[in-house]
PDB file of N, CA and C in Angstrom:
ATOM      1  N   UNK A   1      41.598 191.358 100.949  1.00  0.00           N
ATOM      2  CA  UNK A   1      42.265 191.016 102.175  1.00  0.00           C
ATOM      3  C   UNK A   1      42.648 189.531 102.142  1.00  0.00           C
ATOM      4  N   UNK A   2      43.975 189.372 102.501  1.00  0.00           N
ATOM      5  CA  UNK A   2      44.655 188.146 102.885  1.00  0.00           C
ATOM      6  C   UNK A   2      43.815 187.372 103.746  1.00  0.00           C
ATOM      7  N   UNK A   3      43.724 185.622 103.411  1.00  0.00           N
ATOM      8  CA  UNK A   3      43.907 185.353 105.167  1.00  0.00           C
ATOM      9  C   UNK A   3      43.823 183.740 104.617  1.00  0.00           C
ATOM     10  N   UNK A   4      44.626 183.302 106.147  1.00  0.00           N
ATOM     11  CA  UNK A   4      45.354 181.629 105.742  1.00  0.00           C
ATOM     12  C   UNK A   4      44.775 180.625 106.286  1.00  0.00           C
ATOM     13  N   UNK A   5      44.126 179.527 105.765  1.00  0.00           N
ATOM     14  CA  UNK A   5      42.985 178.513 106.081  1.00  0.00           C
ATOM     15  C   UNK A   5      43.933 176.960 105.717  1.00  0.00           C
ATOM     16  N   UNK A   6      43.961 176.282 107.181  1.00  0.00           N
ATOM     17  CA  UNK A   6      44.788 174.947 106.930  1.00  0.00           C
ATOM     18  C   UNK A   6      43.957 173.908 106.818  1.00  0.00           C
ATOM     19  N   UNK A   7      44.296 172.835 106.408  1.00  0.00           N
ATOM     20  CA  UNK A   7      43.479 171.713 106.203  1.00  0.00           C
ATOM     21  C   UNK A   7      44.491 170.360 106.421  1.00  0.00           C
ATOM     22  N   UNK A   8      43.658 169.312 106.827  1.00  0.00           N
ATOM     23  CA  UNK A   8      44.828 168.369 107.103  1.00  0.00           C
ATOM     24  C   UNK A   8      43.796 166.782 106.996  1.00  0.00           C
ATOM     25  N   UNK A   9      44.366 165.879 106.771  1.00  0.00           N
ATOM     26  CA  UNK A   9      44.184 164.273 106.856  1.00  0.00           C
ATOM     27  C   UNK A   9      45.164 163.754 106.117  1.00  0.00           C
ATOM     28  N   UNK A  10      44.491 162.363 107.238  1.00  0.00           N
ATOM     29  CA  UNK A  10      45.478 161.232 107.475  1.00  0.00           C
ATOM     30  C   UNK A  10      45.411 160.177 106.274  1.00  0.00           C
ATOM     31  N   UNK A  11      46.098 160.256 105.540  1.00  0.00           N
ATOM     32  CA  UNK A  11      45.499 158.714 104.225  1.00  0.00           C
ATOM     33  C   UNK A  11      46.308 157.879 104.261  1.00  0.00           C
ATOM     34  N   UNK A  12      45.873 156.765 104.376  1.00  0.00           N
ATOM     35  CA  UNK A  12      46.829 155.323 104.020  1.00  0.00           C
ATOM     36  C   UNK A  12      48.212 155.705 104.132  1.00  0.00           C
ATOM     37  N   UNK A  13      48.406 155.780 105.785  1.00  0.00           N
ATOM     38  CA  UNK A  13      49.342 156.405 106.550  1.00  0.00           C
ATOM     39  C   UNK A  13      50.092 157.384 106.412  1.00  0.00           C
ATOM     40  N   UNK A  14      49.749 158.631 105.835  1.00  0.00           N
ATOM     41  CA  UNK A  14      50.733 159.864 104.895  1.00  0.00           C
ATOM     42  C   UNK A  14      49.759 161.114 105.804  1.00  0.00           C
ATOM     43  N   UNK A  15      50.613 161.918 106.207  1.00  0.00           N
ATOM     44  CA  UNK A  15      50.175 163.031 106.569  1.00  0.00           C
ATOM     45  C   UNK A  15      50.047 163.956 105.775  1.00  0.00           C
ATOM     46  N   UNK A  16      48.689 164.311 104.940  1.00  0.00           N
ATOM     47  CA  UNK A  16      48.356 165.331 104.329  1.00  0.00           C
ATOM     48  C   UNK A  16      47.823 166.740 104.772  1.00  0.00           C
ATOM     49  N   UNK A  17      48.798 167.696 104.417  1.00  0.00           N
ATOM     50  CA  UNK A  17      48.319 168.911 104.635  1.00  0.00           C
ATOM     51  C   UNK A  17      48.244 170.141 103.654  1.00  0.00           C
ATOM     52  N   UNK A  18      47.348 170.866 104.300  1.00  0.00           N
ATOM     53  CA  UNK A  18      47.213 172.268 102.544  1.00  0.00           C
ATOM     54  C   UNK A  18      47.011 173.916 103.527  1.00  0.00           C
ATOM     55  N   UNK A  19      47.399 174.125 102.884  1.00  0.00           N
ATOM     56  CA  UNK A  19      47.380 175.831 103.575  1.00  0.00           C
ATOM     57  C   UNK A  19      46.701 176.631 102.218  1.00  0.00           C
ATOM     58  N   UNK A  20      45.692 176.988 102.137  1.00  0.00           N
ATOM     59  CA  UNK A  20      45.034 178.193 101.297  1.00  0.00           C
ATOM     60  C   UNK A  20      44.939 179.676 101.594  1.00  0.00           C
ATOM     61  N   UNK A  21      45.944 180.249 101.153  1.00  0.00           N
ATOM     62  CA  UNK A  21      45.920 181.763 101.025  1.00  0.00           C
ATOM     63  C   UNK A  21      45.170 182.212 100.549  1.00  0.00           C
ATOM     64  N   UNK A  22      43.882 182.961 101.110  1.00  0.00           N
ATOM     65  CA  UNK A  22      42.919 183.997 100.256  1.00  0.00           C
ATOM     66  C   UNK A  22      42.952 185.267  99.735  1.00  0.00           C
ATOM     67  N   UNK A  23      42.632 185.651  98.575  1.00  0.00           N
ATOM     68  CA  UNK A  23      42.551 186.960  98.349  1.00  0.00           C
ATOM     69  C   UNK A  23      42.645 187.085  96.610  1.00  0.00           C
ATOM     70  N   UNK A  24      43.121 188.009  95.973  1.00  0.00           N
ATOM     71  CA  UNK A  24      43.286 188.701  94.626  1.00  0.00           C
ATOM     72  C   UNK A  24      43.792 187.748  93.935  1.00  0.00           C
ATOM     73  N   UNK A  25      45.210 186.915  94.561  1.00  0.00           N
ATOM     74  CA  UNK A  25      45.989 185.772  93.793  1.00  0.00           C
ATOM     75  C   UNK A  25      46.012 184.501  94.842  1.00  0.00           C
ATOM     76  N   UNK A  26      44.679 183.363  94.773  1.00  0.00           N
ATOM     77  CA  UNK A  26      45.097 182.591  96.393  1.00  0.00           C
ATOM     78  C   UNK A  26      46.487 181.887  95.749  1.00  0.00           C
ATOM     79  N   UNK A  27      46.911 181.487  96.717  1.00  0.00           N
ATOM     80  CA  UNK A  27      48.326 180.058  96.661  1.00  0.00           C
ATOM     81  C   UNK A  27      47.319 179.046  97.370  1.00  0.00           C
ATOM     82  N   UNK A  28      48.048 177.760  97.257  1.00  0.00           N
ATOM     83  CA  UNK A  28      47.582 176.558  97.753  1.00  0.00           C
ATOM     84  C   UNK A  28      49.091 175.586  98.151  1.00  0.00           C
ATOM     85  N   UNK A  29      49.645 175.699  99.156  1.00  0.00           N
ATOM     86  CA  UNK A  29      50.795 174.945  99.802  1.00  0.00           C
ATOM     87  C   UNK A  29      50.171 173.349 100.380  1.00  0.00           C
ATOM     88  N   UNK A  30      51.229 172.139  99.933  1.00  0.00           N
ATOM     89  CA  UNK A  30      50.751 171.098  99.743  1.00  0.00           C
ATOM     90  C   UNK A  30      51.801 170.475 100.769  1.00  0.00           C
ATOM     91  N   UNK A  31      51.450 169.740 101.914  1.00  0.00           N
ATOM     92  CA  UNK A  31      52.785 169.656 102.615  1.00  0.00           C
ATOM     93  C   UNK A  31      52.227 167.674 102.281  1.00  0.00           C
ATOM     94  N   UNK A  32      53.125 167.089 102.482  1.00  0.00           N
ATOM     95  CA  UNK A  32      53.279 165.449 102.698  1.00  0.00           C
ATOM     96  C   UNK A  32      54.081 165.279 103.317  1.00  0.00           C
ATOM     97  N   UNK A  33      53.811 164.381 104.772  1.00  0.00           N
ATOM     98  CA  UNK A  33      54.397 164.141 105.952  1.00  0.00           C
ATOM     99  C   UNK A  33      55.913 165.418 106.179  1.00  0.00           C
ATOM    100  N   UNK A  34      54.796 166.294 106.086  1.00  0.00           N
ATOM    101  CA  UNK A  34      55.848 167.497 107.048  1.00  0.00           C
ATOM    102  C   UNK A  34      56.493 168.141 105.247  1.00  0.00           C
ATOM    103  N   UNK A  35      56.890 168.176 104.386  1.00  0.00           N
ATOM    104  CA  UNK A  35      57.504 168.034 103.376  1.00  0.00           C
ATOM    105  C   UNK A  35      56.785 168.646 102.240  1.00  0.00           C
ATOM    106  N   UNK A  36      57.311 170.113 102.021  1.00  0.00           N
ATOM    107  CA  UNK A  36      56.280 170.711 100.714  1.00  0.00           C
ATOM    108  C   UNK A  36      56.417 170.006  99.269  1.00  0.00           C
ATOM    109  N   UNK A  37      55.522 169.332  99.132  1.00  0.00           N
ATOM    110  CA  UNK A  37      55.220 168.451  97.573  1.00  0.00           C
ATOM    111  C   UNK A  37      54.480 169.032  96.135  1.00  0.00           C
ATOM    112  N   UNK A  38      53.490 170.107  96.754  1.00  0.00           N
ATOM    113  CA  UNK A  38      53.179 171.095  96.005  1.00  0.00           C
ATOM    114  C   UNK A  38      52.550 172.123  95.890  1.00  0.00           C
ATOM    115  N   UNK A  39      52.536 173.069  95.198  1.00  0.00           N
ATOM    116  CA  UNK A  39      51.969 174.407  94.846  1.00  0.00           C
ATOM    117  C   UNK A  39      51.655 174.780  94.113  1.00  0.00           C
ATOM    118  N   UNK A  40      50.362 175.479  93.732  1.00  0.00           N
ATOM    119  CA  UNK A  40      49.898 176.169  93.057  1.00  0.00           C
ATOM    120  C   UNK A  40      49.137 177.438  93.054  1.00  0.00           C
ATOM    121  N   UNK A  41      48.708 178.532  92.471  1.00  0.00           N
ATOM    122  CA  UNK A  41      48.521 179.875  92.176  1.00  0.00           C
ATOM    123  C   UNK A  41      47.235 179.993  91.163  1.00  0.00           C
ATOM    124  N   UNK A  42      45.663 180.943  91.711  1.00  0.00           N
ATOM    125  CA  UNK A  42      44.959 180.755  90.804  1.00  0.00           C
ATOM    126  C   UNK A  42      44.565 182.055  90.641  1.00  0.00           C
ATOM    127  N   UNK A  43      44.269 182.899  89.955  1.00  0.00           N
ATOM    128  CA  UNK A  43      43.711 184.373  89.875  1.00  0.00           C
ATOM    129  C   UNK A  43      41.807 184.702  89.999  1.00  0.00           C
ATOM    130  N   UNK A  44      41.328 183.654  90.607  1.00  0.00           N
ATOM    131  CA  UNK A  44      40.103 183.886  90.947  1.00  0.00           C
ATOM    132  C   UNK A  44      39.609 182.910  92.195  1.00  0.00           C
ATOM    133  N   UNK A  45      38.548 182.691  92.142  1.00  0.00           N
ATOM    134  CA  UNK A  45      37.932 182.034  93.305  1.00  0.00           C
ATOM    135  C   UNK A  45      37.977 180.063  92.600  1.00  0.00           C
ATOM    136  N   UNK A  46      38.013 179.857  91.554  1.00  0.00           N
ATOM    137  CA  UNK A  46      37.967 178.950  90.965  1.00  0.00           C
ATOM    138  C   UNK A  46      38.797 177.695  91.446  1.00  0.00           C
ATOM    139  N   UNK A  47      38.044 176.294  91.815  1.00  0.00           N
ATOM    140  CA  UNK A  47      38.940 174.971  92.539  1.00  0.00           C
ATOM    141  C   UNK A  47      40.579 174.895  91.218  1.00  0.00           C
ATOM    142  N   UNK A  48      41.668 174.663  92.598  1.00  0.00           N
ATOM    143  CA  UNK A  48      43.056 174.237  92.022  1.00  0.00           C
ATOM    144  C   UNK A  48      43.001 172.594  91.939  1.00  0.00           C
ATOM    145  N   UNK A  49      43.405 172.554  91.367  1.00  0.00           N
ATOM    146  CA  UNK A  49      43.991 171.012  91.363  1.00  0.00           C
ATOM    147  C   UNK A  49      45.536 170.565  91.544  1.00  0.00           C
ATOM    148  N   UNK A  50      45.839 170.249  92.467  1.00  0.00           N
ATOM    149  CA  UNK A  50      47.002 169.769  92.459  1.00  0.00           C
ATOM    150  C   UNK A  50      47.764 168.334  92.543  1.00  0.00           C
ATOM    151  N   UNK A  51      48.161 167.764  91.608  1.00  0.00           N
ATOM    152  CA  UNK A  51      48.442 165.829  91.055  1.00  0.00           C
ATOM    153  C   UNK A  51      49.713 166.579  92.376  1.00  0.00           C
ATOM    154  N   UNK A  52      49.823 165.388  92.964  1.00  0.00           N
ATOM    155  CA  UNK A  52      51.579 164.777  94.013  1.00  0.00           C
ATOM    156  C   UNK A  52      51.442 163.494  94.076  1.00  0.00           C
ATOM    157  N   UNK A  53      52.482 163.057  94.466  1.00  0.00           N
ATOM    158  CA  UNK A  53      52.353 161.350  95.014  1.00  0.00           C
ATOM    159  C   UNK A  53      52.712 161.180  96.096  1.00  0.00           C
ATOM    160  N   UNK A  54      52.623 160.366  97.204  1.00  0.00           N
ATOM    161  CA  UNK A  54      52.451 159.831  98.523  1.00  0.00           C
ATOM    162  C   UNK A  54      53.732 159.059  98.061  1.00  0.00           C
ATOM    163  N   UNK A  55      54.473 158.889  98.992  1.00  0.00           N
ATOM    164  CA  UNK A  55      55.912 158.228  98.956  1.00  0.00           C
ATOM    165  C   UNK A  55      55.547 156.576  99.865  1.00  0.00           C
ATOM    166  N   UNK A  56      55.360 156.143  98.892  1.00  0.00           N
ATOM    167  CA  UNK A  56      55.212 154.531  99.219  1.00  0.00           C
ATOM    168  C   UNK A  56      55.764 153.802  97.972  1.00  0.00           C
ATOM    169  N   UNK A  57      56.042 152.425  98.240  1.00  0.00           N
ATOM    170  CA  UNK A  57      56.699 151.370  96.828  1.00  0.00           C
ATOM    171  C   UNK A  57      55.352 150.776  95.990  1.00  0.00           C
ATOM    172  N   UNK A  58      54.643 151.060  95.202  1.00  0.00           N
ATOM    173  CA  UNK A  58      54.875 151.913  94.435  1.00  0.00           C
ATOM    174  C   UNK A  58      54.460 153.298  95.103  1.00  0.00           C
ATOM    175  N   UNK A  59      54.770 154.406  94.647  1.00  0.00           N
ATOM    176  CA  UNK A  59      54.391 155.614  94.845  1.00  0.00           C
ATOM    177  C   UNK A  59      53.195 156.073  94.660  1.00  0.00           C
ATOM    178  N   UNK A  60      51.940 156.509  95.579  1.00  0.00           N
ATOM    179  CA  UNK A  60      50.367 156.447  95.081  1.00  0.00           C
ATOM    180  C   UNK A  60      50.471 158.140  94.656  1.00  0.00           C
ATOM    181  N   UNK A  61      49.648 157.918  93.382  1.00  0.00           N
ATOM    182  CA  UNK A  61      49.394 159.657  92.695  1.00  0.00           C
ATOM    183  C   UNK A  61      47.872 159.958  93.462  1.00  0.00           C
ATOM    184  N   UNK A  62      47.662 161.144  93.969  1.00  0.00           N
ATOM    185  CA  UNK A  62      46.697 161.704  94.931  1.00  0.00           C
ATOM    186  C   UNK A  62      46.793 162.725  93.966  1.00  0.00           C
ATOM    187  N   UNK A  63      45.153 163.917  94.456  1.00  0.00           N
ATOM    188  CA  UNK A  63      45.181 164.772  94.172  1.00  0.00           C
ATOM    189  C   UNK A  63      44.683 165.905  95.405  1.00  0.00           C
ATOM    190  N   UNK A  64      45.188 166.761  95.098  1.00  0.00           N
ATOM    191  CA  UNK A  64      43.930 167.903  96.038  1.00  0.00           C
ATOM    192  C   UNK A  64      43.205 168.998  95.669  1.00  0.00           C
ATOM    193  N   UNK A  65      42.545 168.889  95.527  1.00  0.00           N
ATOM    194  CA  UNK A  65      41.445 169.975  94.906  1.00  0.00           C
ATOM    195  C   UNK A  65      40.942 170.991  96.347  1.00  0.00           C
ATOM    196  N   UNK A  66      41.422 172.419  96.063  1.00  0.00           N
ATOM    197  CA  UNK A  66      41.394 173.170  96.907  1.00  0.00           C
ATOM    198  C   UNK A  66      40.518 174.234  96.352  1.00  0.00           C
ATOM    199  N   UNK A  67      39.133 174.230  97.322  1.00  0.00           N
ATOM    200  CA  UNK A  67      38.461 175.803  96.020  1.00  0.00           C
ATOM    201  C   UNK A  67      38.734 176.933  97.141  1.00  0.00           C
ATOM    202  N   UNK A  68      39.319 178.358  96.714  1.00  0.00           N
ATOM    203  CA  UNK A  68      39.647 179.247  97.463  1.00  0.00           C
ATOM    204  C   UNK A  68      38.669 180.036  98.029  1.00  0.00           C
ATOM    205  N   UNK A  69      36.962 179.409  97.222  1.00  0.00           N
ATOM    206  CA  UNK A  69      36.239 180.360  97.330  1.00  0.00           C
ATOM    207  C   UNK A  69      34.971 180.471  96.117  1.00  0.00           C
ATOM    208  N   UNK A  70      33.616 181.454  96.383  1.00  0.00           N
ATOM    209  CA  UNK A  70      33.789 181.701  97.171  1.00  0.00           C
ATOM    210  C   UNK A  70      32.997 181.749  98.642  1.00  0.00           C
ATOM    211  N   UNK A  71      33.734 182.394  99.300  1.00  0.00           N
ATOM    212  CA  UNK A  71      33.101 181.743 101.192  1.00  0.00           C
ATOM    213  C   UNK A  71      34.401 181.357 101.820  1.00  0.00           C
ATOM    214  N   UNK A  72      34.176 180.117 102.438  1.00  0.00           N
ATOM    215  CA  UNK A  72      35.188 179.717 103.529  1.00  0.00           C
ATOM    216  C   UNK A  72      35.695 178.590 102.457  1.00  0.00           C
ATOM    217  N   UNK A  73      36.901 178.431 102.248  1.00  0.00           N
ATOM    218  CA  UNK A  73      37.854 177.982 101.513  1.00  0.00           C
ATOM    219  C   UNK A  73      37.519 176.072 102.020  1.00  0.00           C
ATOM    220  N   UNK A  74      37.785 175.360 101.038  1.00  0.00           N
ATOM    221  CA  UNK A  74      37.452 174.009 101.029  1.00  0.00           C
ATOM    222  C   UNK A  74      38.470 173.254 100.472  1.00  0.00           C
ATOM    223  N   UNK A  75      39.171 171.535 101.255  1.00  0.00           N
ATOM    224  CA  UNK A  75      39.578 171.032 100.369  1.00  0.00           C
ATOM    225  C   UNK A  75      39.418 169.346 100.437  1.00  0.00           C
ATOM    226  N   UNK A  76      39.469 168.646  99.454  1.00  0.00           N
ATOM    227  CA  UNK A  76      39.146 167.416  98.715  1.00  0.00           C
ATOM    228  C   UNK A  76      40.782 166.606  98.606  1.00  0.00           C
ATOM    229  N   UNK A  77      40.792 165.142  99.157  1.00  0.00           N
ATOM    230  CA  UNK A  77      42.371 164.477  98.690  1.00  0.00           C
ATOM    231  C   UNK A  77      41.188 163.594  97.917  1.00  0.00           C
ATOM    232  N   UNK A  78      41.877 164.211  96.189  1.00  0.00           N
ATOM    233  CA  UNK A  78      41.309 162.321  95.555  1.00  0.00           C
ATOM    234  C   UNK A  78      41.726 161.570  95.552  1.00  0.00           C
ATOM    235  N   UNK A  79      42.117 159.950  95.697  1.00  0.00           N
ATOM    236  CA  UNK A  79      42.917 159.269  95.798  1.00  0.00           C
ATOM    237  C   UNK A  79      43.200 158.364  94.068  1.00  0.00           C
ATOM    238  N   UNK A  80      43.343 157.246  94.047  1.00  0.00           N
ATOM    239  CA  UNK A  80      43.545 157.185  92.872  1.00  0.00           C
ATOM    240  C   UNK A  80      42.098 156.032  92.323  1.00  0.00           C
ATOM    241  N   UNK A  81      41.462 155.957  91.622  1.00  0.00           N
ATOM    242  CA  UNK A  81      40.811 155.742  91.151  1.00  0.00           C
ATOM    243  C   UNK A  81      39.616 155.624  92.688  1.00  0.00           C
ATOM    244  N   UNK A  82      39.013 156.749  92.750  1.00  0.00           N
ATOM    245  CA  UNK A  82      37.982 157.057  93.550  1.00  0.00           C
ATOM    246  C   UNK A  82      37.032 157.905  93.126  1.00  0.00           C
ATOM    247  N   UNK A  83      35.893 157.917  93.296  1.00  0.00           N
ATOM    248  CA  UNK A  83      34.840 159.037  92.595  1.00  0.00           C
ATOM    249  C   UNK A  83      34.499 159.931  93.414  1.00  0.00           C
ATOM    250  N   UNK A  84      34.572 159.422  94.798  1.00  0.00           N
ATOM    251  CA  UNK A  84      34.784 160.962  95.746  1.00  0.00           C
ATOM    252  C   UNK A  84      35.670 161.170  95.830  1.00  0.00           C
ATOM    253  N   UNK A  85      35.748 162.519  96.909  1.00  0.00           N
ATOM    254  CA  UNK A  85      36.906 162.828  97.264  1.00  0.00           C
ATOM    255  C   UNK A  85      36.786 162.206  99.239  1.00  0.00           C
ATOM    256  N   UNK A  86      37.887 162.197  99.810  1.00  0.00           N
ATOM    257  CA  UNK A  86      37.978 163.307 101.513  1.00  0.00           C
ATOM    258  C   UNK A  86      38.075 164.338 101.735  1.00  0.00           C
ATOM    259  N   UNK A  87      36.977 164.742 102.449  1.00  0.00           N
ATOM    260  CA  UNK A  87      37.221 166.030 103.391  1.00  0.00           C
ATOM    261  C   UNK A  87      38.058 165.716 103.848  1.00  0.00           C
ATOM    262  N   UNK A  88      39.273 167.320 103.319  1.00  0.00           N
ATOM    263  CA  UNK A  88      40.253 167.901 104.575  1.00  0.00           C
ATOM    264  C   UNK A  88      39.558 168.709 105.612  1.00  0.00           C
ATOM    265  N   UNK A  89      40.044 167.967 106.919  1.00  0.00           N
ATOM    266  CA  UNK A  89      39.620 169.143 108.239  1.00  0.00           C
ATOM    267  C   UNK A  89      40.460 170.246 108.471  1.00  0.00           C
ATOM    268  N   UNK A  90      39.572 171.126 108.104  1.00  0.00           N
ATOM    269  CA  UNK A  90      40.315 172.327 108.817  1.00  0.00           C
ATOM    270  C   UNK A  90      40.933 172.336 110.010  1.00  0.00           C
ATOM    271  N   UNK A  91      42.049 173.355 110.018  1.00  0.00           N
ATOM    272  CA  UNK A  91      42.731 173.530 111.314  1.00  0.00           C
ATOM    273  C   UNK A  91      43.100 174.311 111.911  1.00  0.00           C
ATOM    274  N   UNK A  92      42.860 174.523 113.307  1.00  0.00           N
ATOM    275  CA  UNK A  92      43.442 175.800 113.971  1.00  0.00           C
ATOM    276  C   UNK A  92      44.248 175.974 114.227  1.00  0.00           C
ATOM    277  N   UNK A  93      45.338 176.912 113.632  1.00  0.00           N
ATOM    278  CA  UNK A  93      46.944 177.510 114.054  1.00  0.00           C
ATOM    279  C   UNK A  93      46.825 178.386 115.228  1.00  0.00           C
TER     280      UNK A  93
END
């Protein structure tokens, strides 16, 4: 069974957001300030990784590490040379 889990924060002024589709094949939709930047597709429960960059002079490379599972779906913005990550907060549609 399907089902769609959002996540969202604010970084060094960029609106980050992720939508995780659960199930057989999850997706992981990557929005930056309103604006799909990236996607990816995993065939198990196993964390995605997805490299984008934040549109600033220079341009900062972020990552998001989204695990689909399994349980309640989770996601991580790494930033660029950081050893944690941020919690994305979930969100209610």
């Amino acid at each position: 069974m399907r089902a769609r889990h959002h996540f969202h924060i604010d970084y060094r002024g960029h609106s980050v957001s992720a939508t995780v589709q659960t199930g057989h094949h999850p997706v992981v939709e990557i929005l930056v300030d309103g604006k799909e930047t990236g996607y990816a597709t995993s065939r198990d429960d196993r964390p995605v990784l997805i490299h984008l960059e934040l549109p600033a002079d220079p341009p900062i490379p972020v990552t998001v590490r989204a695990t689909p599972g399994p349980g309640v779906p989770r996601c991580l913005l790494l930033g660029p040379e950081e050893q944690e990550g941020h919690v994305m907060a979930p969100r209610v549609y």
